[in-house]
N, C-alpha and C. Protein backbone atom coordinates (compact mmCIF):
# COMPACT_ATOMS: atom_id res chain seq x y z
N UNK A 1 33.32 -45.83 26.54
CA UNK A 1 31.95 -45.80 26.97
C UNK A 1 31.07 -46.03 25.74
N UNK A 2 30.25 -47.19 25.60
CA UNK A 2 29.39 -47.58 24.06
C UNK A 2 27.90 -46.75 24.71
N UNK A 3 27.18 -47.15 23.83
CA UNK A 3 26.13 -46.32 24.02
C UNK A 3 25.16 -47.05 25.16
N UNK A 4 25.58 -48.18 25.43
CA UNK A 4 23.95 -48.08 26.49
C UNK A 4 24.76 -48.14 28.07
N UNK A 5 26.24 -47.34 28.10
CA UNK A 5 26.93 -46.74 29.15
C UNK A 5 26.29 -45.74 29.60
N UNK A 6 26.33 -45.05 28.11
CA UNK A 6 25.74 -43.77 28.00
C UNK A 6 23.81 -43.48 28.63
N UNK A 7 23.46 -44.08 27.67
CA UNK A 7 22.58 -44.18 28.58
C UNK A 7 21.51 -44.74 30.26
N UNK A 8 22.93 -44.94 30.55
CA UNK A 8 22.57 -45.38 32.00
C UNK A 8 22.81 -44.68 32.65
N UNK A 9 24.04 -43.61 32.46
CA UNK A 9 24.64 -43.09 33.04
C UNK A 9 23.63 -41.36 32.99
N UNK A 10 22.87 -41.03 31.80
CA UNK A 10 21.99 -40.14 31.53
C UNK A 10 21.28 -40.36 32.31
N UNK A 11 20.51 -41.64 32.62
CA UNK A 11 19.24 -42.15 32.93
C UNK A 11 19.71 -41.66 34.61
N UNK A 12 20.52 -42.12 35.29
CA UNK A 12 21.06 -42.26 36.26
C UNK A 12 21.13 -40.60 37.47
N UNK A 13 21.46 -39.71 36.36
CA UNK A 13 22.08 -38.30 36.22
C UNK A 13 20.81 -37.76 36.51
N UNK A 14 19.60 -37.90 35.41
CA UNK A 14 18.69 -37.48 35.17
C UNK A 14 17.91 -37.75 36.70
N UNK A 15 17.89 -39.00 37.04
CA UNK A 15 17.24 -39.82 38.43
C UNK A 15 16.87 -39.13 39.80
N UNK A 16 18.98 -38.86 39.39
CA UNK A 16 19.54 -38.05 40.96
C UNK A 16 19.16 -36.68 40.83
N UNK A 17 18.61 -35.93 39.59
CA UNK A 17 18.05 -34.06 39.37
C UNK A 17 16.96 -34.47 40.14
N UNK A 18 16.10 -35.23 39.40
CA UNK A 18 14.75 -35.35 40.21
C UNK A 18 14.44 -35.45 41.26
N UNK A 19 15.21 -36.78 42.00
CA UNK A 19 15.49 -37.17 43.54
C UNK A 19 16.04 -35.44 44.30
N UNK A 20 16.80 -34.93 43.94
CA UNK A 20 17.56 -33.40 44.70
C UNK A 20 16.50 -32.68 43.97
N UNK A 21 15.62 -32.65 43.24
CA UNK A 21 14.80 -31.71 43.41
C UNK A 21 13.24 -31.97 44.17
N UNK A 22 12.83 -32.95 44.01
CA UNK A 22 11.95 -33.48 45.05
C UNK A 22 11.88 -33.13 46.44
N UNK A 23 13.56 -33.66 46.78
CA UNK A 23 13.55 -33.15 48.29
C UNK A 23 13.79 -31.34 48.69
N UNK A 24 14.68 -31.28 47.31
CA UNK A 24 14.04 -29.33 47.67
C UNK A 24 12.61 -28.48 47.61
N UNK A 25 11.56 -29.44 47.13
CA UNK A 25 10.35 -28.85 47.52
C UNK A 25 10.43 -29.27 48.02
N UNK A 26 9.89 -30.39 49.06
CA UNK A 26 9.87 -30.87 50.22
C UNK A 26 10.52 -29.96 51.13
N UNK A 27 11.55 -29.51 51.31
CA UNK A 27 12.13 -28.39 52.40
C UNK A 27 11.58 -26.86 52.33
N UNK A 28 11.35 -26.29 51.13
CA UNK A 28 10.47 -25.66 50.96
C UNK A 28 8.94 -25.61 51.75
N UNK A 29 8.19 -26.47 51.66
CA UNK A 29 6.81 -26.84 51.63
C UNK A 29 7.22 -26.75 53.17
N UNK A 30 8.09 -27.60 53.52
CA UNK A 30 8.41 -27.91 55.04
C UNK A 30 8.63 -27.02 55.90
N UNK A 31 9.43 -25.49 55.38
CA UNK A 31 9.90 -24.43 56.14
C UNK A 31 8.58 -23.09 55.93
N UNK A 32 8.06 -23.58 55.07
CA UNK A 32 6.81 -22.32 54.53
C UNK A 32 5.72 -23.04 54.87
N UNK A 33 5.62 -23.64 56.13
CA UNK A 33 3.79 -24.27 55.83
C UNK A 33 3.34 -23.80 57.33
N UNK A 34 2.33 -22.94 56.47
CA UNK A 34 1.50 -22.48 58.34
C UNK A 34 1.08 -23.43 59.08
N UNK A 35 1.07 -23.34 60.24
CA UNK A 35 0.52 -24.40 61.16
C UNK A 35 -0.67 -23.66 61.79
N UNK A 36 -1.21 -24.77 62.58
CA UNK A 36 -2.65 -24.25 62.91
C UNK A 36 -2.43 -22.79 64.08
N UNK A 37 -1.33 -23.49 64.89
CA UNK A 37 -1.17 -22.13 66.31
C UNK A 37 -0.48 -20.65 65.63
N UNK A 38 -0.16 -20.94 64.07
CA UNK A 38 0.13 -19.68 63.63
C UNK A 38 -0.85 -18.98 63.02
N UNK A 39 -1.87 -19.48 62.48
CA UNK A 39 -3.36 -19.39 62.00
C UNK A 39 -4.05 -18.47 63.35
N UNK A 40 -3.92 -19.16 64.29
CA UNK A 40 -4.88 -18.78 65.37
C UNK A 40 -4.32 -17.47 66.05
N UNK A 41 -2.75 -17.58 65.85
CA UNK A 41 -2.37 -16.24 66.76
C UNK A 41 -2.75 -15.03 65.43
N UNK A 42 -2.58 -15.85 64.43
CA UNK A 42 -2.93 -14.08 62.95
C UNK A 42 -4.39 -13.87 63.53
N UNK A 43 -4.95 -14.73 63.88
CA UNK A 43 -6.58 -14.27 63.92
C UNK A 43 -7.14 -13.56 65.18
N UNK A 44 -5.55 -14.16 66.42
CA UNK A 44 -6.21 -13.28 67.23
C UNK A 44 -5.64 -11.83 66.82
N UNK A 45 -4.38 -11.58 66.28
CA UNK A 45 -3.39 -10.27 65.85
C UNK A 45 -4.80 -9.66 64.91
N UNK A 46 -5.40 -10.14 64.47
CA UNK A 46 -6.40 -9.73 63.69
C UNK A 46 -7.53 -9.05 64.02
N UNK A 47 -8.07 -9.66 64.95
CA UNK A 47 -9.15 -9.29 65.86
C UNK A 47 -8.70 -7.69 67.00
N UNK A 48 -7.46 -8.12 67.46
CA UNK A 48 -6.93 -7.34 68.19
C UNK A 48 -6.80 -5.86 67.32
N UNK A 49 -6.86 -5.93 66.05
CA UNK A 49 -6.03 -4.85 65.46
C UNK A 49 -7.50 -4.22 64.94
N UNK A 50 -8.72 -4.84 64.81
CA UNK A 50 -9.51 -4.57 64.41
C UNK A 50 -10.12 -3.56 65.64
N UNK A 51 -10.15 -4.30 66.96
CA UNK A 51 -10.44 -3.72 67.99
C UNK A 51 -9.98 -2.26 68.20
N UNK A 52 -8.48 -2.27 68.04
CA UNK A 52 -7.69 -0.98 68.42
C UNK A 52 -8.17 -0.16 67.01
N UNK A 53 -8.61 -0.33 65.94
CA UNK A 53 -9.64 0.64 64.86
C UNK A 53 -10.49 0.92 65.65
N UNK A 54 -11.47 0.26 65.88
CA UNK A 54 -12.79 1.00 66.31
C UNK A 54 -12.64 1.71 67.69
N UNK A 55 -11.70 1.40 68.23
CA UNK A 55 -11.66 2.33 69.58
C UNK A 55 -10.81 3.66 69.32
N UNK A 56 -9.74 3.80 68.15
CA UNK A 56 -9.32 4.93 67.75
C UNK A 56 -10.73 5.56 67.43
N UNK A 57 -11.59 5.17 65.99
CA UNK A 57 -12.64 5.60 65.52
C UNK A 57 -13.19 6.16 66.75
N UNK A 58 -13.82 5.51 68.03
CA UNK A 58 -14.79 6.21 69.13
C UNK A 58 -14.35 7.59 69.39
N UNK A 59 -12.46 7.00 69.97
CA UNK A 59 -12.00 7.92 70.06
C UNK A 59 -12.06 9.52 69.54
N UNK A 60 -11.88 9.20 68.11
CA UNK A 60 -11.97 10.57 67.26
C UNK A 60 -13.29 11.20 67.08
N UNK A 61 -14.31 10.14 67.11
CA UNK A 61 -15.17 10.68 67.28
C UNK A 61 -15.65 11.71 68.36
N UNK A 62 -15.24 11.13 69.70
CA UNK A 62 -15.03 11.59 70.37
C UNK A 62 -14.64 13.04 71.06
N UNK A 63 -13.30 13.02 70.64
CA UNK A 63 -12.50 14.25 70.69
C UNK A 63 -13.42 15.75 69.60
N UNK A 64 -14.00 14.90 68.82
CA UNK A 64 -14.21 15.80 67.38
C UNK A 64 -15.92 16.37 68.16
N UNK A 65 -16.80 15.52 68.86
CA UNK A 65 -17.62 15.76 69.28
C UNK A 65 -17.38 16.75 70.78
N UNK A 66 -16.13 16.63 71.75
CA UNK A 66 -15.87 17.63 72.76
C UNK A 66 -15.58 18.37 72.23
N UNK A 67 -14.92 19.10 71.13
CA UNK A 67 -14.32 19.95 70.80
C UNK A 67 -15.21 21.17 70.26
N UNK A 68 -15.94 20.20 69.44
CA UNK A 68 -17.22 21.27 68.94
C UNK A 68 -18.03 21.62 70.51
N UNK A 69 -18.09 21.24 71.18
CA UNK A 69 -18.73 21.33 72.60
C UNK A 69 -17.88 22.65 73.19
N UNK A 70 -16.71 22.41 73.22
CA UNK A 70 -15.81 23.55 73.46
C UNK A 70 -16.08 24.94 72.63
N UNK A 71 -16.23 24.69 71.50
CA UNK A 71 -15.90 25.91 70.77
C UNK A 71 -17.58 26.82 70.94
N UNK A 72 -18.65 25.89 71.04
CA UNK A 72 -19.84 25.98 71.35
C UNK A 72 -19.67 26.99 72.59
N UNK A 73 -19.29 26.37 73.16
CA UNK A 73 -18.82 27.31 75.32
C UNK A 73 -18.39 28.09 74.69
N UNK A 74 -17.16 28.45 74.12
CA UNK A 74 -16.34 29.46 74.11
C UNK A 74 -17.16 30.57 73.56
N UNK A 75 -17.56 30.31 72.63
CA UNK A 75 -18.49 31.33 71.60
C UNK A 75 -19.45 32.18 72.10
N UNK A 76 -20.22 31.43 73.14
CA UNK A 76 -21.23 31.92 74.17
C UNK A 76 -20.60 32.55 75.17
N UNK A 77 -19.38 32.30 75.96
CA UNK A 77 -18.91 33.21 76.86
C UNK A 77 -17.96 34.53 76.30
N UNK A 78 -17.79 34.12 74.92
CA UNK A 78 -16.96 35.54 74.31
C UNK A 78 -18.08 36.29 74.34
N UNK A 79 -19.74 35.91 73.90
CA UNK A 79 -20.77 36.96 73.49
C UNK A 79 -20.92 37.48 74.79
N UNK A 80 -21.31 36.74 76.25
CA UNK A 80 -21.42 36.84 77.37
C UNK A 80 -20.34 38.21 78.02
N UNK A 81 -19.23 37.95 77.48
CA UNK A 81 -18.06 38.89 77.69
C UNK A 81 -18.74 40.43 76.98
N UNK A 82 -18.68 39.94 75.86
CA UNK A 82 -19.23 41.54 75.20
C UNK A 82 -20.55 42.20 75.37
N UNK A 83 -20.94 41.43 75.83
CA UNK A 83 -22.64 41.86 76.40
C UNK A 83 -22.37 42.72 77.54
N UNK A 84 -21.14 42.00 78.70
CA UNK A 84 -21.05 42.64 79.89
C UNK A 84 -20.49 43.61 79.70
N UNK A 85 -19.05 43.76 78.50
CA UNK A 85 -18.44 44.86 78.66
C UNK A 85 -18.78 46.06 77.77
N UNK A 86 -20.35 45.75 77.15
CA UNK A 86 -20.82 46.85 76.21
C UNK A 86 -21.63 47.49 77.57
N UNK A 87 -22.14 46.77 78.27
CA UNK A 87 -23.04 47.00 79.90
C UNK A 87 -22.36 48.37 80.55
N UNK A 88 -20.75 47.95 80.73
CA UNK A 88 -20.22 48.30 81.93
C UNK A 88 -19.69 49.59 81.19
N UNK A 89 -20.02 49.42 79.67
CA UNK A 89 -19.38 50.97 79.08
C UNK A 89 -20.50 51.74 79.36
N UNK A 90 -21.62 51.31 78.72
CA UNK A 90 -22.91 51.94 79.35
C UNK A 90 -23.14 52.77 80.22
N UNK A 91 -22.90 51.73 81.42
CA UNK A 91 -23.23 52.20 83.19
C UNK A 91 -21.74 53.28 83.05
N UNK A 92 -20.71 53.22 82.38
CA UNK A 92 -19.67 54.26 83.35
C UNK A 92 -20.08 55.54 82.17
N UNK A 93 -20.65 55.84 81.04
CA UNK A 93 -20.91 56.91 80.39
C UNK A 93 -22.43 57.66 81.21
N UNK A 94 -23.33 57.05 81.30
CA UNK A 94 -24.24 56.75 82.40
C UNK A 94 -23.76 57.53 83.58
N UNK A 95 -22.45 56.98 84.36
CA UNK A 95 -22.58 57.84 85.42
C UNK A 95 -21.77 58.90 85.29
N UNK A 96 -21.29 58.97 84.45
CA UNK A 96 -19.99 60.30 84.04
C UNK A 96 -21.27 61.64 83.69
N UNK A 97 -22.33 60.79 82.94
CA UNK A 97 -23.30 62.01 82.68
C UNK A 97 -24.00 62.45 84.01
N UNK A 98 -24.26 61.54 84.98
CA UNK A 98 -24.72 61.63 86.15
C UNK A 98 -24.28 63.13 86.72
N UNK A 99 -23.05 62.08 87.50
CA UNK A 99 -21.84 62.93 87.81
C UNK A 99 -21.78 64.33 87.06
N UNK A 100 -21.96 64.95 86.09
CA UNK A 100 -21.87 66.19 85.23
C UNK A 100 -23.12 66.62 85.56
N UNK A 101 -24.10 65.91 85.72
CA UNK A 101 -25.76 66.88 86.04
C UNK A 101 -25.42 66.90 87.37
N UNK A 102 -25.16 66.50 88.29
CA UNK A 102 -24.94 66.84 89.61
C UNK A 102 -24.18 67.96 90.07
N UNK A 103 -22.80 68.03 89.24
CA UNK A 103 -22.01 69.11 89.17
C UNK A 103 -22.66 70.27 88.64
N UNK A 104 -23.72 70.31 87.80
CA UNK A 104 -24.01 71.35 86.88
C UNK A 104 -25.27 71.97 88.08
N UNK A 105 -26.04 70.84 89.07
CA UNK A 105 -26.75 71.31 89.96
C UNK A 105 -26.45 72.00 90.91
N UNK A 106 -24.52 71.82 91.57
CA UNK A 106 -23.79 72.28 92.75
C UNK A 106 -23.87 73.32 92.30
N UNK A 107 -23.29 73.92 91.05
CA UNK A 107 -22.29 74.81 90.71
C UNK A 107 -23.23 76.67 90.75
């Protein structure tokens, strides 16, 4: 093999790297390239996901606004409770004293 074997055969070598690497970007580029109907479904997945945020958000808001509503009720019918049952201690000492002046009038 003299030398301008050699270099044909480099030249040649060198040709076919380039050519096999050319077409491996090309398959690359080819297997990784968004298309438009994949664009459009991320945007609707996008929209959609944005949607299901703000309706959690209402949501919590939500819940966080009944709840204080609840605890609001509750608070007022516990006082409601102790109002009646400070009442009903009242009225039965009330009539126990009754009851004892009446007895003290029989007797």
């Amino acid at each position: 093999m003299n030398r301008m074997e050699f270099v044909i055969a480099v030249a040649v070598i060198l040709f076919l790297a380039f050519i096999l690497g050319w077409f491996a970007c090309w398959l690359v580029n080819r297997f990784s390239r968004v298309t438009q109907t994949d664009m459009a479904e991320l945007e609707t997945m996008a929209q959609s996901l944005h949607d299901a945020e703000e309706q959690r958000d209402e949501a919590i808001t939500y819940l966080q606004y009944r709840e204080q509503e609840l605890q609001t009720q509750l608070q007022q019918t516990d006082a409601e409770l102790q109002a009646a049952m400070d009442g009903l201690r009242e009225a039965r000492q009330e009539a126990a004293e009754l009851r004892g002046y009446i007895e003290s009038l029989n007797a």
